[in-house]
Protein backbone atom coordinates (compact mmCIF):
# COMPACT_ATOMS: atom_id res chain seq x y z
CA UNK A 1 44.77 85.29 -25.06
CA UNK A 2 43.69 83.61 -21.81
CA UNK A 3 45.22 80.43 -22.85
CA UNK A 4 48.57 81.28 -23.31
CA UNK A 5 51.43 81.70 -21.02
CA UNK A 6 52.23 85.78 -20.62
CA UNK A 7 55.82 87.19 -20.65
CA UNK A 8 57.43 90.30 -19.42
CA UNK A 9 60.51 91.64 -20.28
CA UNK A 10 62.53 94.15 -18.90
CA UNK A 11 65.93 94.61 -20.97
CA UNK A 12 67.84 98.04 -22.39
CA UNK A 13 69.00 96.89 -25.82
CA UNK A 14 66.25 97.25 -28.01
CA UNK A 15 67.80 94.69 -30.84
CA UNK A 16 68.60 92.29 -27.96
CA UNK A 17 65.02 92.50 -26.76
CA UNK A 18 62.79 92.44 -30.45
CA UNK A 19 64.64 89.04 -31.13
CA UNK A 20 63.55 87.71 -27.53
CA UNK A 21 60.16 88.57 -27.93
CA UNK A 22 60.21 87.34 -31.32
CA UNK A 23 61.61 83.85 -30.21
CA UNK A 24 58.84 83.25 -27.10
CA UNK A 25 55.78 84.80 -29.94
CA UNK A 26 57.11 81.78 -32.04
CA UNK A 27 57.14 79.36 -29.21
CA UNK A 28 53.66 80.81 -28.50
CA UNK A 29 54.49 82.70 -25.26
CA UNK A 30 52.50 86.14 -25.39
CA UNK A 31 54.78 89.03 -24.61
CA UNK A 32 52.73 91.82 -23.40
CA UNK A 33 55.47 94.41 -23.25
CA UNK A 34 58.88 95.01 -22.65
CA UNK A 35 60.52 97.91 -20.55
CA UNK A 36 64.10 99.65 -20.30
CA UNK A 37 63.76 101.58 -17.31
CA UNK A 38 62.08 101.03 -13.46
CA UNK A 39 59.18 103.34 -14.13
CA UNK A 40 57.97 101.74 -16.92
CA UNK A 41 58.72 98.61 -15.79
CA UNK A 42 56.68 99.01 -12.82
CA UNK A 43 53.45 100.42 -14.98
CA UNK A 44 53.76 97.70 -17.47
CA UNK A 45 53.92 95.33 -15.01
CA UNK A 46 50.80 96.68 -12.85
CA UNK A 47 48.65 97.01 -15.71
CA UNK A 48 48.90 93.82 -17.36
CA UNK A 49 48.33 89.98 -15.99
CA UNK A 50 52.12 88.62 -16.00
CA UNK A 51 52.99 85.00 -15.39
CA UNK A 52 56.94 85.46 -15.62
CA UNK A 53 59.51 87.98 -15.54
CA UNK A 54 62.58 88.06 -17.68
CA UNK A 55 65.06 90.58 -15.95
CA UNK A 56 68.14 92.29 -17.27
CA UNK A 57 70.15 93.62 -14.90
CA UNK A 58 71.66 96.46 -16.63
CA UNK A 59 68.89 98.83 -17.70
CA UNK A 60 68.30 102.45 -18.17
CA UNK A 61 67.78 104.82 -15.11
CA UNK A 62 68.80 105.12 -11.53
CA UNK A 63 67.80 102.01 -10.47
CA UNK A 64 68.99 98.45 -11.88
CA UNK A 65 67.48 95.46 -12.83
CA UNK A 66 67.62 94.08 -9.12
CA UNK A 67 66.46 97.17 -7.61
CA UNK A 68 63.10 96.90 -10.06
CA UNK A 69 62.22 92.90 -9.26
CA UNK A 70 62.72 94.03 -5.86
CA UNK A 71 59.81 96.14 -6.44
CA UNK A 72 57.85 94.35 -8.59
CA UNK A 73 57.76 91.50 -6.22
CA UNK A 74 55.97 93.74 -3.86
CA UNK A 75 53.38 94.26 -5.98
CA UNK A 76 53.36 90.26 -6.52
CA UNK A 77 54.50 87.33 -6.16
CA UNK A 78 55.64 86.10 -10.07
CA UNK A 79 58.43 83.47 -11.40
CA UNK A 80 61.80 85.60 -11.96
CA UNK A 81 64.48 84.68 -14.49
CA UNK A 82 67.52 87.01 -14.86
CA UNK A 83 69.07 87.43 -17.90
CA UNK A 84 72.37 89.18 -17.77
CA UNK A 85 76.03 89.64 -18.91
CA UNK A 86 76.84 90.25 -14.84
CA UNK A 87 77.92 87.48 -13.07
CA UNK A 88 80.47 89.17 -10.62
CA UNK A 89 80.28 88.47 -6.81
CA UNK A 90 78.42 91.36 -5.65
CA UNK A 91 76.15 91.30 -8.27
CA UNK A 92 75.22 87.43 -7.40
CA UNK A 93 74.78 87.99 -3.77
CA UNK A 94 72.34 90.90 -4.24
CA UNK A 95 70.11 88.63 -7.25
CA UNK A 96 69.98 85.52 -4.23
CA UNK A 97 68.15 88.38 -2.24
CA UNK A 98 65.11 88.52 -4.80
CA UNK A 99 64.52 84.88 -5.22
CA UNK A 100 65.06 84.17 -8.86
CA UNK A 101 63.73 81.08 -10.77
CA UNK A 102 66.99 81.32 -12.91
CA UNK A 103 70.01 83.88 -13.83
CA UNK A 104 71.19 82.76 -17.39
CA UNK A 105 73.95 84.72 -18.84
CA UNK A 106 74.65 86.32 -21.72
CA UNK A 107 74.77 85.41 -24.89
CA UNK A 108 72.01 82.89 -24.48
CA UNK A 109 69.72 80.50 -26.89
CA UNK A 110 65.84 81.28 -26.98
CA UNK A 111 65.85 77.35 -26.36
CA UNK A 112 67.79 78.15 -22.59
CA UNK A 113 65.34 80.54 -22.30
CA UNK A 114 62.56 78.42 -22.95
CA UNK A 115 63.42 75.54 -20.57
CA UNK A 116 64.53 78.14 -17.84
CA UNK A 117 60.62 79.38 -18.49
CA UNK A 118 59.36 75.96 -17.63
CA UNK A 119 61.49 74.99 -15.31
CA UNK A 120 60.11 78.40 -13.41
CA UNK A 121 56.59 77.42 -13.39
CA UNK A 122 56.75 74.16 -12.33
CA UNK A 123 58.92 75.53 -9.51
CA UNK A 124 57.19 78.43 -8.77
CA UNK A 125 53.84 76.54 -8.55
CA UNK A 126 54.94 73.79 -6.84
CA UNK A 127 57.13 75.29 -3.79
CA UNK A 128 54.54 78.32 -3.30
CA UNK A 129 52.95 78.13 0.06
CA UNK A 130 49.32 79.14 0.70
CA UNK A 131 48.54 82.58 1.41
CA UNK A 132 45.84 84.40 2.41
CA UNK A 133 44.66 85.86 -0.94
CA UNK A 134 44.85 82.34 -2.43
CA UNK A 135 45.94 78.83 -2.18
CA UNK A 136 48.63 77.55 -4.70
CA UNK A 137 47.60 73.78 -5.26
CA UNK A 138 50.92 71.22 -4.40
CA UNK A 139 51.97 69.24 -6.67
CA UNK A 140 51.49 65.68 -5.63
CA UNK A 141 55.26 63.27 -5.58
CA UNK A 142 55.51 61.37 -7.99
CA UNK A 143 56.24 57.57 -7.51
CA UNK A 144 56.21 56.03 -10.74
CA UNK A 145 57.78 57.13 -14.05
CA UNK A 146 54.52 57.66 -15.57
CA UNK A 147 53.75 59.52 -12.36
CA UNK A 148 57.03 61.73 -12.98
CA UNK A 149 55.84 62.79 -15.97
CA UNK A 150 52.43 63.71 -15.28
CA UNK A 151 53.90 66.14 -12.68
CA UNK A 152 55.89 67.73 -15.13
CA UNK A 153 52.53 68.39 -17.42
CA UNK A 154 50.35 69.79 -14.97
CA UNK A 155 50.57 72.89 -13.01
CA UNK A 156 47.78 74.61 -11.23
CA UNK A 157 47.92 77.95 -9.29
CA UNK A 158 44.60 79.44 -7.82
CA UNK A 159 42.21 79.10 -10.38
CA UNK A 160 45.42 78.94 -13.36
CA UNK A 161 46.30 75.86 -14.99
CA UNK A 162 49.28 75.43 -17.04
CA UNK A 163 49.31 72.13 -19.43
CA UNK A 164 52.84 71.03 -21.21
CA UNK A 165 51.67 70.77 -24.89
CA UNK A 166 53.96 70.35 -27.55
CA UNK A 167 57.17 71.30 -25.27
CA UNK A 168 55.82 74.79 -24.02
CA UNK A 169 52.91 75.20 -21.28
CA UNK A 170 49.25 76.62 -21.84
CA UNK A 171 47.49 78.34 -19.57
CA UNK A 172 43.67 78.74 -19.06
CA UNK A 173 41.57 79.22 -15.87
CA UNK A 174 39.71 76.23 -14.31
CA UNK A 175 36.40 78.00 -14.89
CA UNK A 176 37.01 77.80 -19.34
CA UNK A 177 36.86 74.33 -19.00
CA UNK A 178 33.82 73.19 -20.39
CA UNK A 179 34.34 68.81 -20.21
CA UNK A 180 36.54 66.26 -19.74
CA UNK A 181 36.63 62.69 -21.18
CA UNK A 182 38.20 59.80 -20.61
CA UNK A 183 40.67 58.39 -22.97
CA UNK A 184 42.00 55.08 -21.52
CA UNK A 185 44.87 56.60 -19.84
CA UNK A 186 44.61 59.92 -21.27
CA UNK A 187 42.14 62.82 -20.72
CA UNK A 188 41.01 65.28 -23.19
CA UNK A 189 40.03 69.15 -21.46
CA UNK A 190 37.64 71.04 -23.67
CA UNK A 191 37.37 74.50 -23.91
CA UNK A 192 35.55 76.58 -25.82
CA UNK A 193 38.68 77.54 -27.57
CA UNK A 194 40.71 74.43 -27.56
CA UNK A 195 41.37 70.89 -26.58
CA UNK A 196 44.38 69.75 -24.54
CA UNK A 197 45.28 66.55 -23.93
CA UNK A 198 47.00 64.87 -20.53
CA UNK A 199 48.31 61.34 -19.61
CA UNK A 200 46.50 61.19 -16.31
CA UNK A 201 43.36 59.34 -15.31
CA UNK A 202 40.26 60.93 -15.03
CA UNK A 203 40.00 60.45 -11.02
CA UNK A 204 43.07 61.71 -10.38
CA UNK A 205 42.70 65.02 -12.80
CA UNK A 206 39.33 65.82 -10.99
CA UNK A 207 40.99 65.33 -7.66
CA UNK A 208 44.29 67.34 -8.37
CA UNK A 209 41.78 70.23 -10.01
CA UNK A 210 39.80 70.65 -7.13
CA UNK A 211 37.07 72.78 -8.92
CA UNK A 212 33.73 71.97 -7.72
CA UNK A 213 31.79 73.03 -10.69
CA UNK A 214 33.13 70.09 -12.51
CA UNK A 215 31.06 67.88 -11.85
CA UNK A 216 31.31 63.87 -13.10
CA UNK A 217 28.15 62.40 -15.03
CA UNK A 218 29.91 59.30 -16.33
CA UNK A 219 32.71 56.55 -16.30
CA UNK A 220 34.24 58.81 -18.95
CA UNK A 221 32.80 62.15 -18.78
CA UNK A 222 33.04 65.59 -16.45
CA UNK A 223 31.19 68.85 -17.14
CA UNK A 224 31.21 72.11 -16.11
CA UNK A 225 27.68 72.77 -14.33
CA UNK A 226 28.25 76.71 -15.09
CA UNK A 227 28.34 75.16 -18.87
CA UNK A 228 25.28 73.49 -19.94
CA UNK A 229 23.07 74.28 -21.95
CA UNK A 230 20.13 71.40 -21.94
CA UNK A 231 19.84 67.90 -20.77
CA UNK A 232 17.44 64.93 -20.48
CA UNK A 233 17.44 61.48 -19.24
CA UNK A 234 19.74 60.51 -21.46
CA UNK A 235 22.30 63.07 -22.65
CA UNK A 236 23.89 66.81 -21.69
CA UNK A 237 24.17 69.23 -23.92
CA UNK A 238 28.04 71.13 -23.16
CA UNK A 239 29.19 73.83 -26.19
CA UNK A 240 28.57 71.68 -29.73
CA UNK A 241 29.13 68.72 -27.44
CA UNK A 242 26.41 65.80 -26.15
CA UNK A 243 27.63 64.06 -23.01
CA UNK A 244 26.28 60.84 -21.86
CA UNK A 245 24.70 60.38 -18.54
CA UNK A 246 25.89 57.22 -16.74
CA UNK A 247 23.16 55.55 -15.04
CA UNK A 248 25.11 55.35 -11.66
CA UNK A 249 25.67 58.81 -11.88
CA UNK A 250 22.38 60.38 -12.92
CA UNK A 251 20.82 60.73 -9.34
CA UNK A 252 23.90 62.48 -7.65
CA UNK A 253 23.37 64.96 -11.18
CA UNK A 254 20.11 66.12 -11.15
CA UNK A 255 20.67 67.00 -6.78
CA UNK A 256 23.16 69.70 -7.59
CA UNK A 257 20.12 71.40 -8.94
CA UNK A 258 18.04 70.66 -6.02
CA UNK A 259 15.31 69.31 -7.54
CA UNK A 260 12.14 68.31 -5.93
């Protein structure tokens, strides 16, 4: 599903692995695979959408654990978390070399594993520079504690948006979106599959998203142009949803479909 966070694992005890994926499919993380070995790690990894990679080090075949995120990280760029019962010196020094988010050893809790997943994204999205396949959106410093923990609800990279919901991030691409509204100083994001909710004001979301499609109509309200379905004078017609039209807002509305 679009909307959730996906998970890759690469570990070589089977029993170690099934109760990891379990744990994250609980937390509603979707695992879509896990690997033993470099060569399947690599196809698994190139033929599904992955959003974080959890990395043993000791796994089946020639290479290890560091020698695959090496290579996977030429393919792309994705948070790394190692998860490993290796912690000697040589073994640390060659992990720095690949960049990891985290390196938790073994035994560890699914809820380490879980804040060591969060902890990556919000790093990974906000220390990513711009490249020239994409631009990673910065997240802005905070300056207030309300400010402080807006930043730690709202990711965005490219056209991916992570929202902290209920202690674990969800994921869906600016272009699901269908409206926003207004909440005094929350705003609800519609979907066609869901509604999230985020402390932030309106202004500020629409600025920090960036996506010119979403357009705003009213004090309260932001559609999706790609979404509609009707609209008058009066009202917009988004999904099952009617959306006002704000008076001061009507004119700038109907130019974005360059009417005469």
């Amino acid at each position: 599903m679009s909307e959730q966070v996906h998970v890759m694992i690469v570990e070589d005890e089977s029993i170690v692995a099934m109760d990891l994926a379990a744990g994250l499919e609980h937390d509603g993380y979707n695992v879509v695979g896990v690997a033993d070995n470099f060569e399947d790690a690599i196809q698994l990894f190139s033929n599904n959408a992955v959003d974080i990679l959890l990395m043993d080090i000791n796994i089946h075949g020639e290479k290890d654990g560091v020698e695959t995120a090496t290579a996977l990280m030429k393919i792309r760029q994705v948070p790394l978390i190692y998860l490993t019962a290796f912690t000697d010196a040589a073994t640390v020094a060659r992990v720095k070399d690949t960049n990891p988010a985290a390196f938790l050893t073994k035994p560890y809790s699914i809820d380490n594993v879980r804040i060591a997943i969060d902890l990556a994204l919000h790093h990974f999205a906000e220390m990513k520079q711009s490249d020239e396949k994409g631009k990673v959106v910065p997240i802005k410093p905070a300056q207030t504690a309300e400010k402080k923990t807006d930043k730690e609800q709202f990711l965005q990279l490219n056209d991916q948006v992570f929202i902290k919901q209920n202690y674990r991030f969800v994921k869906f691409r600016l272009s699901d979106i269908q409206h926003l509204e207004a909440d005094n100083n929350y705003v609800h994001i519609y979907t066609s599959a869901q509604k999230l909710t985020l402390r932030i004001g309106l202004t500020e979301l629409l600025e920090r998203m960036a996506f010119p499609k979403l357009f705003r109509v009213h004090r309260s309200y932001a559609v999706n142009l790609n979404e509609i379905t009707s609209f008058d004078d009066q009202l917009i017609k988004v999904g099952a949803h009617e959306i006002p039209i704000g008076r001061n807002f009507r004119q700038d509305f109907l130019e974005q479909f360059n009417l005469r």
